[in-house]
Protein backbone atom coordinates (compact mmCIF):
# COMPACT_ATOMS: atom_id res chain seq x y z
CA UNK A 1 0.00 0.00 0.00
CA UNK A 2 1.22 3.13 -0.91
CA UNK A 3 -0.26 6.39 0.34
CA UNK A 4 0.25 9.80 -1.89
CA UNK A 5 -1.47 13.03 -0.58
CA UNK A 6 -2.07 16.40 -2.26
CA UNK A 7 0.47 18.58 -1.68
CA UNK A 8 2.82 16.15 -0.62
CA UNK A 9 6.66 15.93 -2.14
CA UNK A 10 7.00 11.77 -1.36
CA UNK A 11 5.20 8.79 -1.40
CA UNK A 12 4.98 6.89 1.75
CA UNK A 13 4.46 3.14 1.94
CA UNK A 14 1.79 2.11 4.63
CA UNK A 15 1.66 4.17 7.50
CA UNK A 16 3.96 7.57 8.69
CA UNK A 17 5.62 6.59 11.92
CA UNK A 18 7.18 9.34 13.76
CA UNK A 19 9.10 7.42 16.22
CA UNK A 20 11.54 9.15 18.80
CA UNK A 21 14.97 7.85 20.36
CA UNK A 22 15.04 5.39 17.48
CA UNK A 23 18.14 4.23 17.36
CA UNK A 24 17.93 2.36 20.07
CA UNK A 25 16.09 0.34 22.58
CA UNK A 26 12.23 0.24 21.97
CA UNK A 27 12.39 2.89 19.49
CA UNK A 28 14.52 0.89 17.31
CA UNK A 29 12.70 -2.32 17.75
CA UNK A 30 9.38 -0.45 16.86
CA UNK A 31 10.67 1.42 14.10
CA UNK A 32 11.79 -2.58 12.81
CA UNK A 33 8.88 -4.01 13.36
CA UNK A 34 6.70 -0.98 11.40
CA UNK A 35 8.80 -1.79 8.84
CA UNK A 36 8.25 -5.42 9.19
CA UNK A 37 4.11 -4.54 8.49
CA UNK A 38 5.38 -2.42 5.79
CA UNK A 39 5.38 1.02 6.98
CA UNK A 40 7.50 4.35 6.92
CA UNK A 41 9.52 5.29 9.58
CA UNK A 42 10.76 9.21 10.25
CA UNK A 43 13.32 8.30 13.15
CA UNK A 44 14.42 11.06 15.47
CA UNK A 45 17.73 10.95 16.77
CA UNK A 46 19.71 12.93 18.27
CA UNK A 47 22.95 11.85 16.05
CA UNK A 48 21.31 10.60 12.72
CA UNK A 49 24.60 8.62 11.48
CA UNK A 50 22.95 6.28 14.37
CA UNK A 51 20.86 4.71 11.67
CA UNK A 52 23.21 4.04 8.81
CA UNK A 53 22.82 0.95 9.01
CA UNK A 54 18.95 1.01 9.37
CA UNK A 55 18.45 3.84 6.81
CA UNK A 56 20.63 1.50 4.26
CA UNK A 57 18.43 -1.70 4.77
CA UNK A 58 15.30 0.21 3.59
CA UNK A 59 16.52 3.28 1.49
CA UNK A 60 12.77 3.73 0.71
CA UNK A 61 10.92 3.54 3.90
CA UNK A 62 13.26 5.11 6.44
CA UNK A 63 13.91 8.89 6.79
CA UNK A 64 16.24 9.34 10.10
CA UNK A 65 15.74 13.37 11.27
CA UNK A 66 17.62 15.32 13.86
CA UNK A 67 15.88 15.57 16.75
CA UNK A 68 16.61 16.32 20.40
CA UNK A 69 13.19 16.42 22.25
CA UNK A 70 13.89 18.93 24.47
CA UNK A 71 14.20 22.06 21.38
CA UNK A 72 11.05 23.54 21.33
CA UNK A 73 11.93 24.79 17.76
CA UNK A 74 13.08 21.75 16.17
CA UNK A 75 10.38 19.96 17.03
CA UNK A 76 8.09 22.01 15.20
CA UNK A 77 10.24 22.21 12.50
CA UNK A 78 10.59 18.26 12.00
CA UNK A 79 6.67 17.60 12.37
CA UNK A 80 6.36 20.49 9.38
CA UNK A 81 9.36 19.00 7.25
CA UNK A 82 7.08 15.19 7.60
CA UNK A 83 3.77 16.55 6.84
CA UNK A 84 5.70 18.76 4.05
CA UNK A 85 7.00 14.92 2.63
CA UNK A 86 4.57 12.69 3.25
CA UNK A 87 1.31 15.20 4.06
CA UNK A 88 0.38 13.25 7.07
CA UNK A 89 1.88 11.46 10.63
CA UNK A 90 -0.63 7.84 11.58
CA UNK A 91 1.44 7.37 14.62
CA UNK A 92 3.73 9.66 17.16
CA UNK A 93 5.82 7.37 19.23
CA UNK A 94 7.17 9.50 22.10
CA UNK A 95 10.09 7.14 23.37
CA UNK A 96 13.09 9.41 24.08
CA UNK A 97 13.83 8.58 27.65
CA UNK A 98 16.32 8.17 30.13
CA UNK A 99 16.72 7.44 33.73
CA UNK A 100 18.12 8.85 36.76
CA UNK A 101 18.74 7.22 40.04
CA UNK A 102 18.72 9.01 43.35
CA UNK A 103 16.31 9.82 46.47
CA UNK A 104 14.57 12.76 46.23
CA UNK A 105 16.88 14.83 48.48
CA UNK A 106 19.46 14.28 46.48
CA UNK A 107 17.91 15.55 42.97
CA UNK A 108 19.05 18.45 42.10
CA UNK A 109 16.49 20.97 40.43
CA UNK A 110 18.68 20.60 37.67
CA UNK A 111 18.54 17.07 37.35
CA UNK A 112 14.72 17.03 38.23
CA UNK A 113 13.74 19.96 35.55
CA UNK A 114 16.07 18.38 32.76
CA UNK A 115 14.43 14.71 33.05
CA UNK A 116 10.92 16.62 32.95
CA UNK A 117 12.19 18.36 29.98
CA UNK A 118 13.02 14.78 28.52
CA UNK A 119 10.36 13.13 29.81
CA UNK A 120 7.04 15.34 29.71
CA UNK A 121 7.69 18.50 28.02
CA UNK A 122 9.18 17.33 24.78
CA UNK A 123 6.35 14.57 24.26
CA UNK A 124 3.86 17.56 24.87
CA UNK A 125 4.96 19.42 22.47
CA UNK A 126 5.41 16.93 19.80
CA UNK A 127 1.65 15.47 20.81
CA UNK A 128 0.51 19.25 20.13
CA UNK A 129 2.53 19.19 17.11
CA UNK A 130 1.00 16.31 15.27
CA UNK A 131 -2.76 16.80 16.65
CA UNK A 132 -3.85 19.12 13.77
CA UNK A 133 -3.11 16.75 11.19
CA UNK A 134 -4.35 13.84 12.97
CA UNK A 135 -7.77 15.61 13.88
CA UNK A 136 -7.73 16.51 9.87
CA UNK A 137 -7.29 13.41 8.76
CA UNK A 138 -9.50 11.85 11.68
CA UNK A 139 -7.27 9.40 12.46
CA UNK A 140 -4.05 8.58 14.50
CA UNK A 141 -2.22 7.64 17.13
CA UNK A 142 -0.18 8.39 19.71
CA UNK A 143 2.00 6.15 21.95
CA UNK A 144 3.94 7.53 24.61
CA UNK A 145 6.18 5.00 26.31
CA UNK A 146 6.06 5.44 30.23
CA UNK A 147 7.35 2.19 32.00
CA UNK A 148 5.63 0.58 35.57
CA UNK A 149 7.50 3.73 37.13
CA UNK A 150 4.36 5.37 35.71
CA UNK A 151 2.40 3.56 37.68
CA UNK A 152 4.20 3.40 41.26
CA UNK A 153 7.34 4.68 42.48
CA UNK A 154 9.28 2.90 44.80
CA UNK A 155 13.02 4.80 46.52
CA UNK A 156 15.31 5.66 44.33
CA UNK A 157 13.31 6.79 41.26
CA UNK A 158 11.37 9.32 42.49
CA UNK A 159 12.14 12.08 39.55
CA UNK A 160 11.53 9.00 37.14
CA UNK A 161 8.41 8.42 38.44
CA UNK A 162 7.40 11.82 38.99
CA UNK A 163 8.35 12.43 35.10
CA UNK A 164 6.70 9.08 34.10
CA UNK A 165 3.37 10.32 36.38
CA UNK A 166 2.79 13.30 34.59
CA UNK A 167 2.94 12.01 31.15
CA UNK A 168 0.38 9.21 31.91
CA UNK A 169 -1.87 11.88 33.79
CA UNK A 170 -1.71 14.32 30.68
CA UNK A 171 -1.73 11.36 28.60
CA UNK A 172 -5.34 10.18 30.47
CA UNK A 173 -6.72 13.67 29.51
CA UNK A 174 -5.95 14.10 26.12
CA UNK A 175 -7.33 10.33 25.08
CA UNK A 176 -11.10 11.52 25.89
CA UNK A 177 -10.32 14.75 24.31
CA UNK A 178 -8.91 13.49 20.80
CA UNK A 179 -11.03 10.15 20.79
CA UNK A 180 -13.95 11.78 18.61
CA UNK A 181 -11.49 12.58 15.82
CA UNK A 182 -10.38 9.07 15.71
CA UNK A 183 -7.31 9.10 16.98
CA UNK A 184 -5.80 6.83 19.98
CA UNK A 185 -3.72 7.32 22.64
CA UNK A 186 -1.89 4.52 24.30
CA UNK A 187 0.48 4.70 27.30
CA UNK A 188 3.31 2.02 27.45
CA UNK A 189 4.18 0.32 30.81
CA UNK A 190 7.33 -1.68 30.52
CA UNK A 191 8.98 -3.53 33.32
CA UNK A 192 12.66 -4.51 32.26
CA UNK A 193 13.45 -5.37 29.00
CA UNK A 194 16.93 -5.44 27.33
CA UNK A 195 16.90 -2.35 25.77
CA UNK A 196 20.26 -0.35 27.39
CA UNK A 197 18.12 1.87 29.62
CA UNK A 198 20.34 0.27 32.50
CA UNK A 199 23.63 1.04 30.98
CA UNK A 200 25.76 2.43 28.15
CA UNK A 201 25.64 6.02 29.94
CA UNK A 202 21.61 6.25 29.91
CA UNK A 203 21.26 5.92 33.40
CA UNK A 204 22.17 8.91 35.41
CA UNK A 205 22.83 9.16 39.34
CA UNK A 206 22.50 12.05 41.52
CA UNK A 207 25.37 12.32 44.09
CA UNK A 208 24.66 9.83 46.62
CA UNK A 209 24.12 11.58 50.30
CA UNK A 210 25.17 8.26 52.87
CA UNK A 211 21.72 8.73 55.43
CA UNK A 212 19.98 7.03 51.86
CA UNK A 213 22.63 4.15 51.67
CA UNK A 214 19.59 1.56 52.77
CA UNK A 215 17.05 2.62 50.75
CA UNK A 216 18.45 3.63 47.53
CA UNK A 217 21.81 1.99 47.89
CA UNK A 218 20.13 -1.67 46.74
CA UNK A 219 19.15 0.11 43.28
CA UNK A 220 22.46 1.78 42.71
CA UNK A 221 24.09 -1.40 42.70
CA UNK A 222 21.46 -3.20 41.02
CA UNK A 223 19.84 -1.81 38.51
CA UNK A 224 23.36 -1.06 35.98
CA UNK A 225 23.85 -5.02 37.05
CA UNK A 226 20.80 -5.88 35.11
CA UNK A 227 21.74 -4.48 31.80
CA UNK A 228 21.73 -7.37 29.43
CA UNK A 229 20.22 -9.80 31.86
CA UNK A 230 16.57 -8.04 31.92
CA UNK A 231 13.77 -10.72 30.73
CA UNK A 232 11.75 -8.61 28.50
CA UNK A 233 12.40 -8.66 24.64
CA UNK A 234 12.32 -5.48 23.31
CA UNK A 235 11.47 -7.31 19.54
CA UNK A 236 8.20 -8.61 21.70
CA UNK A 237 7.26 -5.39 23.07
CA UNK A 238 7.04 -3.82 19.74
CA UNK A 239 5.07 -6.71 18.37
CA UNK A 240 2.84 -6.04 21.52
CA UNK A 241 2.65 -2.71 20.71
CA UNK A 242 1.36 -2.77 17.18
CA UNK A 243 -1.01 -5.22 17.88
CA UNK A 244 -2.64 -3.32 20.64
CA UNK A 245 -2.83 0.06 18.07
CA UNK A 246 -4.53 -2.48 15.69
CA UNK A 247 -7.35 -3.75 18.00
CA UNK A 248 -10.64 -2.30 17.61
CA UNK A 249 -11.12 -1.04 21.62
CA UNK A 250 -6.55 0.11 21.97
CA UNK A 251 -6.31 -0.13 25.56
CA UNK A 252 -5.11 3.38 27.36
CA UNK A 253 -2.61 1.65 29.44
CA UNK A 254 -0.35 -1.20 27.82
CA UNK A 255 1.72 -3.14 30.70
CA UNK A 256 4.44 -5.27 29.27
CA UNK A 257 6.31 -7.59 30.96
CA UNK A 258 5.94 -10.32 33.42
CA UNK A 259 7.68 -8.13 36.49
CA UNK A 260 5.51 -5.27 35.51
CA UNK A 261 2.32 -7.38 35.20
CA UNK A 262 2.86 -8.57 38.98
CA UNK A 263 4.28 -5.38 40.43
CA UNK A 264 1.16 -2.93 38.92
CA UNK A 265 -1.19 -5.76 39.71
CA UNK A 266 -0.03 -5.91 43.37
CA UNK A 267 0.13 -1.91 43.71
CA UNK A 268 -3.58 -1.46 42.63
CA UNK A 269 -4.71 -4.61 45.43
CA UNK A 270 -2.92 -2.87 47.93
CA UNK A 271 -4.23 0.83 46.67
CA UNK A 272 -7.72 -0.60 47.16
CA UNK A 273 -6.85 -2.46 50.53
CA UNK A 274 -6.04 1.23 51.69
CA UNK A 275 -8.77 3.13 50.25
CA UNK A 276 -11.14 0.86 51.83
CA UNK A 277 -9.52 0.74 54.64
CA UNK A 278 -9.96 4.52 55.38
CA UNK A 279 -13.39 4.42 53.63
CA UNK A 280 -15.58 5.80 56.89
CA UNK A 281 -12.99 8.53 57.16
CA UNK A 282 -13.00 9.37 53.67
CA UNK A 283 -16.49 9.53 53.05
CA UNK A 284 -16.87 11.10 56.78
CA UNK A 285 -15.38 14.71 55.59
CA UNK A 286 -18.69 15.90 53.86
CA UNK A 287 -20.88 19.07 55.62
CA UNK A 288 -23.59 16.79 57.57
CA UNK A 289 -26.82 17.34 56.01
């Protein structure tokens, strides 16, 4: 299938995927398997040369940009430049991620504004970037990739979380608002797949103050242990992915992974243990009639 709109200067095959931190990780195993259905892929990268190899495997069907999330003006400049090519975007996959490790008095408002930058910000504005197309064309969608942190925090990944939180909440919002033009939104809640997000320099720590060696000590040591070893398969996930954009009722929340499964699954029982545990307080803070 090839899709050629008025105005447009190329021909896309399938669908336009606007995927971003695709060279790597989930982004990279998405932007394979839209390719694998027979789809276009715009991949956003910060360093483009990233994709040589990808870009050279299907000359055609993938169109690597420069792209770092956080520049407000390059992001509006990239979603003009695809709609100028291909005159439309079917998917936005806000990916670009990376995490930080540290208890919350140790974040610096550095660290914590430059991960919300990464994390919440830079999918905003590339979700308000593609919406006016998508509501033209009345359809779309738009898949931003949160993780169990989304969910529940637990010590140590507070600004993660916090991050992570916000996207899902906005994300929660803006499905009932878009949902009449036909477009989807779908949040992604990955537990630990193989994907690098424990190592290769994407995991950042705050300095460590010693009062939080108990608490957040266990994940320092742990978590860049697990890169390589985690039991989710990124190629999996992505398979996951598009066939939960392809079902007739898309599911707002995703959850993959057998860790995350268990871990959001136990969070909401206890969440409801302790709401109705407090019930006759909660419902006991009303004016009497």
């Amino acid at each position: 299938m090839t899709n050629t709109h008025q105005g447009a200067t190329r021909t896309a095959a399938g669908r336009v995927w606007l995927i971003t931190g695709a060279s790597s990780g989930f982004g990279l195993a998405l932007a394979e398997a839209a390719l694998a259905a027979g789809d276009t892929v715009v991949a956003a990268v910060r360093r483009p040369e990233a994709l040589k190899d990808l870009a050279d495997r299907h000359p055609d069907r993938v169109v690597p940009v420069a792209l770092d999330v956080t520049d407000q003006a390059r992001i509006t400049a990239v979603v003009a430049e695809v709609l100028l090519w291909y005159g439309r975007i079917d998917v936005l996959v806000n990916n670009a991620g990376r995490g930080l490790i540290g208890a919350v008095e140790e974040n610096t408002d550095r660290e914590l504004r430059d991960l919300m930058d990464l994390h919440f910000f830079g999918p905003a504005a590339l979700t308000r970037a593609v919406l006016p197309a998508m509501r033209r064309q009345r359809s779309g969608a738009v898949v931003q990739v949160s993780s169990m942190g989304g969910r529940f925090s637990f010590a140590g990944v507070g600004a993660y979380s916090a991050t992570k939180f916000a996207l899902e909440g906005l994300s929660e919002a803006l499905a009932l608002e878009v949902a009449p033009f036909g477009v989807k939104v779908m949040i992604v809640e990955p537990g630990s797949f193989r994907t690098g997000f424990a190592g290769g320099g994407a995991l950042l720590e705050s300095a460590a103050v010693d009062a939080y060696r108990e608490t957040v000590g266990q994940v320092r040591e742990l978590l860049p242990q697990s890169d390589g070893k985690q039991p989710g398969d990124p190629a999996k996930a992505a398979a996951a992915i598009l066939t939960a954009l392809a079902a007739e009722r898309t599911p707002l929340r995703l959850v993959l992974g057998n860790d995350a499964t268990d871990a959001i699954l136990a969070n909401a029982d206890a969440a409801r243990a302790e709401l109705l545990a407090w019930e006759p307080v909660s419902r006991g803070t009303d004016f009497d009639a």
